[in-house]
Protein backbone atom coordinates (compact mmCIF):
# COMPACT_ATOMS: atom_id res chain seq x y z
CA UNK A 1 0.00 0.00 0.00
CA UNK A 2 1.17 3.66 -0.97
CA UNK A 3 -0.49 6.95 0.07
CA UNK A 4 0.10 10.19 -1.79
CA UNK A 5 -0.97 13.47 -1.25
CA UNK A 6 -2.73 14.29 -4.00
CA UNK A 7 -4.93 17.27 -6.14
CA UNK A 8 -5.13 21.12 -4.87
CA UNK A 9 -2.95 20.83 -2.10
CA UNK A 10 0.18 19.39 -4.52
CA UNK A 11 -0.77 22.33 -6.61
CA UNK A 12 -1.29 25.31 -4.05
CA UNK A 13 1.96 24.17 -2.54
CA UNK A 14 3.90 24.39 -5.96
CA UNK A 15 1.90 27.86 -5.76
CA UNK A 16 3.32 28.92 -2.86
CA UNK A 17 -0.63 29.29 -1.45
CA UNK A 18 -1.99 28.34 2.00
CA UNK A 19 -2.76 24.30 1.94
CA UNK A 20 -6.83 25.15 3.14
CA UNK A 21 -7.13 20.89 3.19
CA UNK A 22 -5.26 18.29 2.06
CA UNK A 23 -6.65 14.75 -0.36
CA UNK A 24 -4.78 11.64 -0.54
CA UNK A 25 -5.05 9.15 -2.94
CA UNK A 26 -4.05 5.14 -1.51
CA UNK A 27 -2.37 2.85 -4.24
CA UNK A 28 -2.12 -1.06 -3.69
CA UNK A 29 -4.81 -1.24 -0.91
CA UNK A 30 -8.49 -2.17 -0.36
CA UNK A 31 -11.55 -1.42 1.74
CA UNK A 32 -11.29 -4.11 4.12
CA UNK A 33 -7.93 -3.38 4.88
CA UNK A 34 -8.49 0.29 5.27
CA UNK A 35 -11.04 -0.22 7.67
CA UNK A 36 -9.11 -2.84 9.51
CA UNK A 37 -6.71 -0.07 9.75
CA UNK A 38 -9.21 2.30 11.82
CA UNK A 39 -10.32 4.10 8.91
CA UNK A 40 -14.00 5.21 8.58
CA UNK A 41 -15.85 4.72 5.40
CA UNK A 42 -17.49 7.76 4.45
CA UNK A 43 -17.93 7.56 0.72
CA UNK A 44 -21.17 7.20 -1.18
CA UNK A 45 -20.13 7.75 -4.81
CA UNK A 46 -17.12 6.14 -4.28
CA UNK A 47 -14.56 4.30 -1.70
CA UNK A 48 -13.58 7.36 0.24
CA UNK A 49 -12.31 6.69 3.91
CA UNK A 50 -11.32 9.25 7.07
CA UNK A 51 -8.34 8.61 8.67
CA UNK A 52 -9.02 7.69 12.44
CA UNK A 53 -6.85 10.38 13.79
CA UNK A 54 -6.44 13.60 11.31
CA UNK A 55 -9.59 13.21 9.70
CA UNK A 56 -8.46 13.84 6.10
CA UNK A 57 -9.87 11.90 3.47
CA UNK A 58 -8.37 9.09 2.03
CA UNK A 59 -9.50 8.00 -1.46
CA UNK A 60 -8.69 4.10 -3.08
CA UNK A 61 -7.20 5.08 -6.54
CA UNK A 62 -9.83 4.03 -9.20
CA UNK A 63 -11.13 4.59 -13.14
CA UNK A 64 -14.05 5.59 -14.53
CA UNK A 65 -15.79 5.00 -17.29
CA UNK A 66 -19.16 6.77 -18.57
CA UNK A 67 -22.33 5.15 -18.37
CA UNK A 68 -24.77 8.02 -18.31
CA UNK A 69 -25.39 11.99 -18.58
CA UNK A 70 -24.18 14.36 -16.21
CA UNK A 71 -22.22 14.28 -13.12
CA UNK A 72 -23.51 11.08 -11.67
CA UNK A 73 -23.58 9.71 -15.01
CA UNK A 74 -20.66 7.13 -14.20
CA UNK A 75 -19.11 3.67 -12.78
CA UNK A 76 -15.89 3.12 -11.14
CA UNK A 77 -13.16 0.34 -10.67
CA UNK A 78 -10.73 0.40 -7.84
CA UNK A 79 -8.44 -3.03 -7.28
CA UNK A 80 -4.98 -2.91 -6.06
CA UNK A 81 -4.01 -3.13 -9.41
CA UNK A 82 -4.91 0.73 -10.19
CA UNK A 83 -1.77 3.29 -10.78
CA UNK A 84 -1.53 6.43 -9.69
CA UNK A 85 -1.09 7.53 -13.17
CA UNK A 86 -4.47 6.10 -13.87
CA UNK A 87 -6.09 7.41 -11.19
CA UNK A 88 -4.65 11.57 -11.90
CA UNK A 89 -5.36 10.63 -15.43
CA UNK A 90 -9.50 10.90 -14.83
CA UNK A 91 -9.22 14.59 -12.62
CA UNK A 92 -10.12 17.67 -14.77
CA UNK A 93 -6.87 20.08 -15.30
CA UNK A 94 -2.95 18.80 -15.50
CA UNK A 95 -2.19 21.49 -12.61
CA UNK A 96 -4.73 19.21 -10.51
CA UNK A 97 -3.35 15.96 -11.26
CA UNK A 98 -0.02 16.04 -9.35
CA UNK A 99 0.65 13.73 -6.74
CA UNK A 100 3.23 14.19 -4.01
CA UNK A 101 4.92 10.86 -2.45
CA UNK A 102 6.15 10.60 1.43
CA UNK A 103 9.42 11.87 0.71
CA UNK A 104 7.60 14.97 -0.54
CA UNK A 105 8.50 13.88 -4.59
CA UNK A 106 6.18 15.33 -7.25
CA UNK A 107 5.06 12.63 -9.49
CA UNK A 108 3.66 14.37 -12.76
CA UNK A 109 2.70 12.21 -15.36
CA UNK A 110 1.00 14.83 -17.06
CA UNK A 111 3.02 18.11 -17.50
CA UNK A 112 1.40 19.77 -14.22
CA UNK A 113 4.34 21.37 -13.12
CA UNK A 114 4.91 23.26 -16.86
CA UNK A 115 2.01 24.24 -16.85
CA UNK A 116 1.98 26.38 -13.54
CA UNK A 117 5.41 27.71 -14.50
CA UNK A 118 3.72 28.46 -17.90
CA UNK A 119 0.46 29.79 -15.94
CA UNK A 120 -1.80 27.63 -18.24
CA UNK A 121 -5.22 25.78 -17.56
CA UNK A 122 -5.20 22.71 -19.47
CA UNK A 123 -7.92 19.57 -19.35
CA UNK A 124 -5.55 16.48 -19.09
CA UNK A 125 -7.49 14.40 -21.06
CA UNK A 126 -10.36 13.43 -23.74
CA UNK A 127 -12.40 12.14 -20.30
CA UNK A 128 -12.93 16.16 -19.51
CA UNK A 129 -15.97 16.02 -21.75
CA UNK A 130 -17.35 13.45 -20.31
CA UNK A 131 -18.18 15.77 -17.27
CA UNK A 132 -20.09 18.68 -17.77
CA UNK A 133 -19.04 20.03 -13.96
CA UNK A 134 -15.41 20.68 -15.50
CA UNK A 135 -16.84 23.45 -17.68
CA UNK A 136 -17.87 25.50 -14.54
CA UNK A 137 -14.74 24.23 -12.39
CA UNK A 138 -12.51 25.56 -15.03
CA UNK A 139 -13.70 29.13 -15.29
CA UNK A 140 -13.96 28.83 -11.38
CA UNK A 141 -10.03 27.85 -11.53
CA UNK A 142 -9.81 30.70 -14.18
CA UNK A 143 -11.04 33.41 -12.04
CA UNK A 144 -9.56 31.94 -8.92
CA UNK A 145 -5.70 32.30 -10.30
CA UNK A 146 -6.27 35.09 -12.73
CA UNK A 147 -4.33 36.78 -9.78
CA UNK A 148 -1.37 34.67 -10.50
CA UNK A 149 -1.28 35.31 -14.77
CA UNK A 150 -3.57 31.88 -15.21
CA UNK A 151 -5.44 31.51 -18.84
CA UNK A 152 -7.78 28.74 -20.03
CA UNK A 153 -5.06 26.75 -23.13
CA UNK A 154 -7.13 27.33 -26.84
CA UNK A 155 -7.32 23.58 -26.98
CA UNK A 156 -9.40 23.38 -23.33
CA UNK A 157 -11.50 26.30 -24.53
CA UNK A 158 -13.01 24.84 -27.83
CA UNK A 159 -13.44 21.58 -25.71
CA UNK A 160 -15.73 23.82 -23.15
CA UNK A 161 -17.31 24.76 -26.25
CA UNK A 162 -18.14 21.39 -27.87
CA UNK A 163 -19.55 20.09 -24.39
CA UNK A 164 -21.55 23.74 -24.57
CA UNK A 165 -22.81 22.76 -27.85
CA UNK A 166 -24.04 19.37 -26.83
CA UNK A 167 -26.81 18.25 -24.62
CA UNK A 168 -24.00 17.38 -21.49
CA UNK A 169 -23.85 20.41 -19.93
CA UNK A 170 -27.64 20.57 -19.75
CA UNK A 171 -27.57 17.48 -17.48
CA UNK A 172 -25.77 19.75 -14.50
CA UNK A 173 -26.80 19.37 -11.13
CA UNK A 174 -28.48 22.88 -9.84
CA UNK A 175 -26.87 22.61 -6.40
CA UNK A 176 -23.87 21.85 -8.25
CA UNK A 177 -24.18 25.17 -10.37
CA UNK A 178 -24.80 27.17 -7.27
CA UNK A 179 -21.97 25.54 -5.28
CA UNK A 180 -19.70 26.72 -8.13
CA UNK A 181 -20.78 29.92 -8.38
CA UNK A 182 -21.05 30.82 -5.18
CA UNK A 183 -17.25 29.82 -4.22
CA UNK A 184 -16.94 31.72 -7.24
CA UNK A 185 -18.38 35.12 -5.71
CA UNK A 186 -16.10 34.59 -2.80
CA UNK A 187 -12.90 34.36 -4.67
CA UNK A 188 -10.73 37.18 -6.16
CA UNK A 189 -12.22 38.03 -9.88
CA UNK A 190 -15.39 36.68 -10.08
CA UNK A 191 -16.12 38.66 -13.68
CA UNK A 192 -13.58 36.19 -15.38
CA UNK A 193 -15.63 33.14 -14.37
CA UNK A 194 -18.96 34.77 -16.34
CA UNK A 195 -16.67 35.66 -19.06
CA UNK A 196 -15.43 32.33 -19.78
CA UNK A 197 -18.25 30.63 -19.54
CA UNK A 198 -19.89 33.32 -21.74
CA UNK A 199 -16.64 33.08 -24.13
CA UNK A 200 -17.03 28.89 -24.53
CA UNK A 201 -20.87 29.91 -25.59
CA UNK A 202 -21.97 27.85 -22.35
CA UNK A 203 -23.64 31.04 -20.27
CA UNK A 204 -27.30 30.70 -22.04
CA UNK A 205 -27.05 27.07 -21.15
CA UNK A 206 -25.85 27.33 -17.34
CA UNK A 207 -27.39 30.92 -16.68
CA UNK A 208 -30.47 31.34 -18.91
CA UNK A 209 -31.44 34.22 -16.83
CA UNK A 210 -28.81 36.57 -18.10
CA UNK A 211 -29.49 35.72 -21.67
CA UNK A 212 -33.61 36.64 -20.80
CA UNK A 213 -32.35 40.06 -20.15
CA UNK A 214 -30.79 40.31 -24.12
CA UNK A 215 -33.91 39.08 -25.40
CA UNK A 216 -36.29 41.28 -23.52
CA UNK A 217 -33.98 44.17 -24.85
CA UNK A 218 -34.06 42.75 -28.18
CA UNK A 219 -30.00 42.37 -28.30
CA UNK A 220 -29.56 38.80 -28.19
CA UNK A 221 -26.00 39.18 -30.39
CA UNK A 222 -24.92 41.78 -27.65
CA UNK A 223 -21.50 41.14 -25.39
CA UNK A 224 -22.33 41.41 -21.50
CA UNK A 225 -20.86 43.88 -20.00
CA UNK A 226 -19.38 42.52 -15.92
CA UNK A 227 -17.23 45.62 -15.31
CA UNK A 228 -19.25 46.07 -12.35
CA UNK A 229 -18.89 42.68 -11.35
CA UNK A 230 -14.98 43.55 -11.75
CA UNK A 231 -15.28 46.71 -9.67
CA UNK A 232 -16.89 45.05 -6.92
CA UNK A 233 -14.00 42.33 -6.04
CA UNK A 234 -11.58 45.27 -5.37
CA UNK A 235 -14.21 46.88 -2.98
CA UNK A 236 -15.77 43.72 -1.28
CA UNK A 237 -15.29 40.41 -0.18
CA UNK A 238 -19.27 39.92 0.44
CA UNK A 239 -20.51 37.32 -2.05
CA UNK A 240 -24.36 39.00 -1.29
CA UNK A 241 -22.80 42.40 -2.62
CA UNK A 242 -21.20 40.66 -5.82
CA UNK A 243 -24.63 38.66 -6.30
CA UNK A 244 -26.44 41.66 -6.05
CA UNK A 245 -24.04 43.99 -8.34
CA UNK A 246 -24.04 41.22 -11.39
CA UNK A 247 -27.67 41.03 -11.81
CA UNK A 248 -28.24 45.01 -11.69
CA UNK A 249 -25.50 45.19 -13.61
CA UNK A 250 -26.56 42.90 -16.67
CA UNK A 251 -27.86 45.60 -18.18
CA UNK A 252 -26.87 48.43 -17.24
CA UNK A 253 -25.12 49.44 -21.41
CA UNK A 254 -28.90 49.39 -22.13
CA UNK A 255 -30.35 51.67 -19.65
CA UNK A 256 -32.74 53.46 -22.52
CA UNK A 257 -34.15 49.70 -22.65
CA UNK A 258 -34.43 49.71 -18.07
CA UNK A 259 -37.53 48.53 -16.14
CA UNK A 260 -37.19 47.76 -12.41
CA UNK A 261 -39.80 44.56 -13.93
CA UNK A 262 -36.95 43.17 -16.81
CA UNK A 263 -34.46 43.08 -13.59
CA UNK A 264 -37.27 41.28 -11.16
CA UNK A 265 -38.06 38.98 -13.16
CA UNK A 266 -34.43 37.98 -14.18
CA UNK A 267 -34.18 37.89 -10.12
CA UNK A 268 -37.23 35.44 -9.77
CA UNK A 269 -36.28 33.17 -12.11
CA UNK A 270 -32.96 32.86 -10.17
CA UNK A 271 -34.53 31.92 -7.29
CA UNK A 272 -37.00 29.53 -9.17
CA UNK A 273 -34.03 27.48 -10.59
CA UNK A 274 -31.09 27.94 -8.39
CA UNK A 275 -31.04 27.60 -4.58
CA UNK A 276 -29.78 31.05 -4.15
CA UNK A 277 -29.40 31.93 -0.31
CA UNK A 278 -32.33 34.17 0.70
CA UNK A 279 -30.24 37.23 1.95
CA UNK A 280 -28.79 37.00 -1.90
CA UNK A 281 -32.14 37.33 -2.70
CA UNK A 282 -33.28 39.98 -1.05
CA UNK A 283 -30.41 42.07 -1.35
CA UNK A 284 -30.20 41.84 -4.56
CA UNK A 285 -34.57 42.92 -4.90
CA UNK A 286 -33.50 46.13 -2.56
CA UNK A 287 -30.75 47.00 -4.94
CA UNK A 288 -33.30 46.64 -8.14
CA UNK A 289 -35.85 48.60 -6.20
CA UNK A 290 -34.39 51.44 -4.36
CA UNK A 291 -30.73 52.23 -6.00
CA UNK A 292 -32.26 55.20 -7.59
CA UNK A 293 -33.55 56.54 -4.40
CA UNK A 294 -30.58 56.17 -2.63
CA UNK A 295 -28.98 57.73 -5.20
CA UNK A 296 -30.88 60.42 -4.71
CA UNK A 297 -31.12 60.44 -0.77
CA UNK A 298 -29.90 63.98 -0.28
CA UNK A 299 -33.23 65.67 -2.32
CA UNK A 300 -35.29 64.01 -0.14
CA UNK A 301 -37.57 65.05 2.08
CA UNK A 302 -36.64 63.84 6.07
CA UNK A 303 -40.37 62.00 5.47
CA UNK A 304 -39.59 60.23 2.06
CA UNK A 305 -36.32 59.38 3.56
CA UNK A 306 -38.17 57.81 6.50
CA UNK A 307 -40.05 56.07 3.57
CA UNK A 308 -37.53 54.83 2.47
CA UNK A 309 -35.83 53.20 5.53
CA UNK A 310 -39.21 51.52 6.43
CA UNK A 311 -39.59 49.99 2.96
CA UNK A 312 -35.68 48.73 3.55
CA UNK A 313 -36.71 47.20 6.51
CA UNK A 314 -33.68 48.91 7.76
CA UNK A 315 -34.25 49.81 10.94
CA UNK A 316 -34.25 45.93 11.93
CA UNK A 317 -32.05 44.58 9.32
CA UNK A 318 -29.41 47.37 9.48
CA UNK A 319 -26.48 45.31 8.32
CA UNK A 320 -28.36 44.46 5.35
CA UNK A 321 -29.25 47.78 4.50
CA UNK A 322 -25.68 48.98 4.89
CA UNK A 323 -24.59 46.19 2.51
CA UNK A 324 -27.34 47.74 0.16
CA UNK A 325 -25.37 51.43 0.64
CA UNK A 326 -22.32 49.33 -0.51
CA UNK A 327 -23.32 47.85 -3.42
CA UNK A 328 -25.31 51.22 -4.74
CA UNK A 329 -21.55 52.76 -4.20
CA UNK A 330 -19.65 50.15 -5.96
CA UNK A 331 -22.48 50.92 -9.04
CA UNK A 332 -21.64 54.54 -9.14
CA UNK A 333 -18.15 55.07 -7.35
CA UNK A 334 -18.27 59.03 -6.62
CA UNK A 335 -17.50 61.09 -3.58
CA UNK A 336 -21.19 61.68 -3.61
CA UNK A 337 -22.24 58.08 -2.63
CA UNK A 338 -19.70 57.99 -0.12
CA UNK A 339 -21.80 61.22 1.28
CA UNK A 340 -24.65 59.95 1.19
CA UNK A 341 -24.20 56.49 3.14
CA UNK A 342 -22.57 58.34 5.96
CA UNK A 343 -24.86 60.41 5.96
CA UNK A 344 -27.91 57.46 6.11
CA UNK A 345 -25.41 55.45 8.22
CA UNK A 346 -25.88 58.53 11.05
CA UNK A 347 -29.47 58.42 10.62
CA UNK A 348 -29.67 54.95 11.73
CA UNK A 349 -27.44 55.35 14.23
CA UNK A 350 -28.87 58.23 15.48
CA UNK A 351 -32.32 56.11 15.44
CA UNK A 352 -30.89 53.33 17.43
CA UNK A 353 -30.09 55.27 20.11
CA UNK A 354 -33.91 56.78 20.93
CA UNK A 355 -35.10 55.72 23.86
CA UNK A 356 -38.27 53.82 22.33
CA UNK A 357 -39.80 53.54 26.26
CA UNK A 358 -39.48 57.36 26.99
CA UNK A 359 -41.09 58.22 23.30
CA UNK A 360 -44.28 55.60 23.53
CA UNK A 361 -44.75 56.80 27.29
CA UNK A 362 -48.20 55.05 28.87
CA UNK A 363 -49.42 55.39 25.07
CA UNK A 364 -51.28 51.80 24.35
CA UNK A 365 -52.80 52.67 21.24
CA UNK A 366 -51.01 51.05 18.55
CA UNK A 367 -51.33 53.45 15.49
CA UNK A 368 -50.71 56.08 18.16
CA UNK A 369 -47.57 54.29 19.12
CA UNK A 370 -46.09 54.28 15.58
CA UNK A 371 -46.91 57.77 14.97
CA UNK A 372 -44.74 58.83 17.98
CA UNK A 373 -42.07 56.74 16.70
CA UNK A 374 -41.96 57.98 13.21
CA UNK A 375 -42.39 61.82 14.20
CA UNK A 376 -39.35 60.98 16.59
CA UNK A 377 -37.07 59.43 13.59
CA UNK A 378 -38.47 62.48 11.81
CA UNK A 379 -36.83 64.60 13.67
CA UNK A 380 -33.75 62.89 14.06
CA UNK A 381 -33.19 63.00 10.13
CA UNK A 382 -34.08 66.42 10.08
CA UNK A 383 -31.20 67.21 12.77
CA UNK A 384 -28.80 65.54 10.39
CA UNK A 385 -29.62 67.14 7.77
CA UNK A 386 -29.01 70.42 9.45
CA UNK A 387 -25.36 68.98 10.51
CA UNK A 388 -24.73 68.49 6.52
């Protein structure tokens, strides 16, 4: 029996990156005597095993071969008699099939290593197409290590695009799509992961949403612009914010064509499909809703801007709100913007700190109680709008 490390931490390590966790793939070994070991079975796709004292997962090395569609689609071998090089041979990019033995030796059987010192993304084998995940995974990678000078090879690309062009990538899971994406938004460069998959022609088939938008402003041919996608990763690190940014932001060259409806029902359709956190949700709906307003905050009346923080909800969900201030600066980066969500951020400060118990008084009357507590915010905005 041989273990190797194998996968993103061989790869993050020739990076010079953090190890976040580590894989290892065992060679020459079986279940039974894994468990006899003290390891735990765990796997339910596949032999996969915990080791009884780190907790790291231990995979037997196996091949695949394709019996189906989509990511599940599949059957698997493992026997003693499985390589290593057989096992790396069936994993989606060369830079991710590098093993690493227990003398800390790289075994690359297929160019790995040249192709992180040539910064290059490249499927190691005809078996990519067979998994329609490895579309998305790659323009994740791609927007992950764009940082680092990393670009999709031509080759991998027009592979992307014949498994676009076929009925495989329609077979992806929708957790799977989310799970992507989402680790996606959390990462450095998000934009380049919606460019490549718009560039391999595979965005109307994984995000039909954003192509609805073209359609409904009769520019189907049109590029998408995700600048403001792009401005957002050098402001934020809040996935919510990014979510929120790239669906205003769709189609934002076309604003002659805008309708708060076009963006609400690319937004619901999202939601119908994909299991989008709520928050994403709903930030995103206060964004489509109210950026113009806040835009405008400073015009307002202190009534309409008491409207406006009740229809926010922000008085309770503050945090959210303030997110929502973010993202309507990342939109339109001015000096301005920066004004105005200080100045809203002191009006809900200010708010918080009323004593709600001195202002309702013996009052029981409901209605009667709100009114007190509005003409009391009231006043509170129009005291920092004096201070302006």
């Amino acid at each position: 029996m041989e273990i190797f490390l194998v996968g993103g931490a061989v790869r993050d390590k020739q990076l010079g990156l953090p190890i976040k966790e580590k894989d290892w793939c065992v060679v020459g070994s079986s279940p039974e005597e894994l468990i006899k070991a003290g390891f735990k079975s765990v796997g339910k796709d596949f032999p996969v095993f915990l080791h009884p004292k780190t907790k790291e997962e231990y995979a037997l090395a196996r091949v695949e071969k394709k019996t189906g569609p989509g990511y599940h689609g599949f059957t698997f071998k493992t026997s003693k008699n499985v390589t290593l090089k057989e096992d790396l041979r069936r994993r989606d990019l060369t830079i991710n099939a590098m093993a690493m033995d227990k003398n800390n030796k790289i075994i690359d059987p297929y160019n790995g290593l040249n192709d992180i010192q040539e910064r290059v993304l490249r499927h190691v084998s005809s078996a990519y197409k067979e998994d329609p995940v490895r579309v998305l995974r790659t323009a994740k990678f791609a927007a992950r290590f764009h940082q680092f000078g990393f670009e999709i090879a031509p080759e991998t690309i027009k592979l992307m695009a014949e498994m676009a062009a076929n009925n495989e990538i329609d077979n992806l899971i929708k957790d799977r799509v989310w799970k992507e994406t989402e680790q996606v938004l959390n990462s450095s460069d998000p934009h380049i992961y919606f460019n490549i998959l718009e560039k391999c022609n595979a965005l109307p088939r994984v995000f039909p949403e954003l192509i609805e938008i073209n359609k409904l402003n009769k520019l189907k041919n049109d590029k998408f612009n995700f600048q403001s996608l792009k401005s957002s990763s050098k402001k934020t690190n809040n996935p919510a914010v990014r979510f929120s940014i790239l669906l205003y932001s769709v189609a934002q060259p076309y604003k002659e064509e805008y309708t708060q409806e076009k963006h609400q029902t690319l937004l619901n359709k999202f939601q119908q499909r994909l299991p989008v956190p709520s928050h994403f949700i709903q930030l995103a709906t206060l964004l489509i809703k109210f950026h113009g307003t806040f835009s405008n905050i400073q015009n307002l009346s202190p009534k309409d801007i008491l409207i406006l923080l009740e229809k926010t909800d922000a008085f309770r969900r503050k945090s959210r709100f303030l997110n929502f201030t973010k993202a309507c600066q990342i939109l339109n980066p001015s000096e301005y913007l920066e004004t105005n969500s200080s100045f809203i951020k002191n009006i809900l400060d200010a708010c918080e700190s009323l004593s709600l118990g001195k202002i309702i008084g013996n009052e029981s009357n409901t209605e009667e109680i709100k009114t007190k507590i509005k003409e009391s915010r009231i006043k509170v905005i129009k005291n920092q709008i004096s201070k302006k």
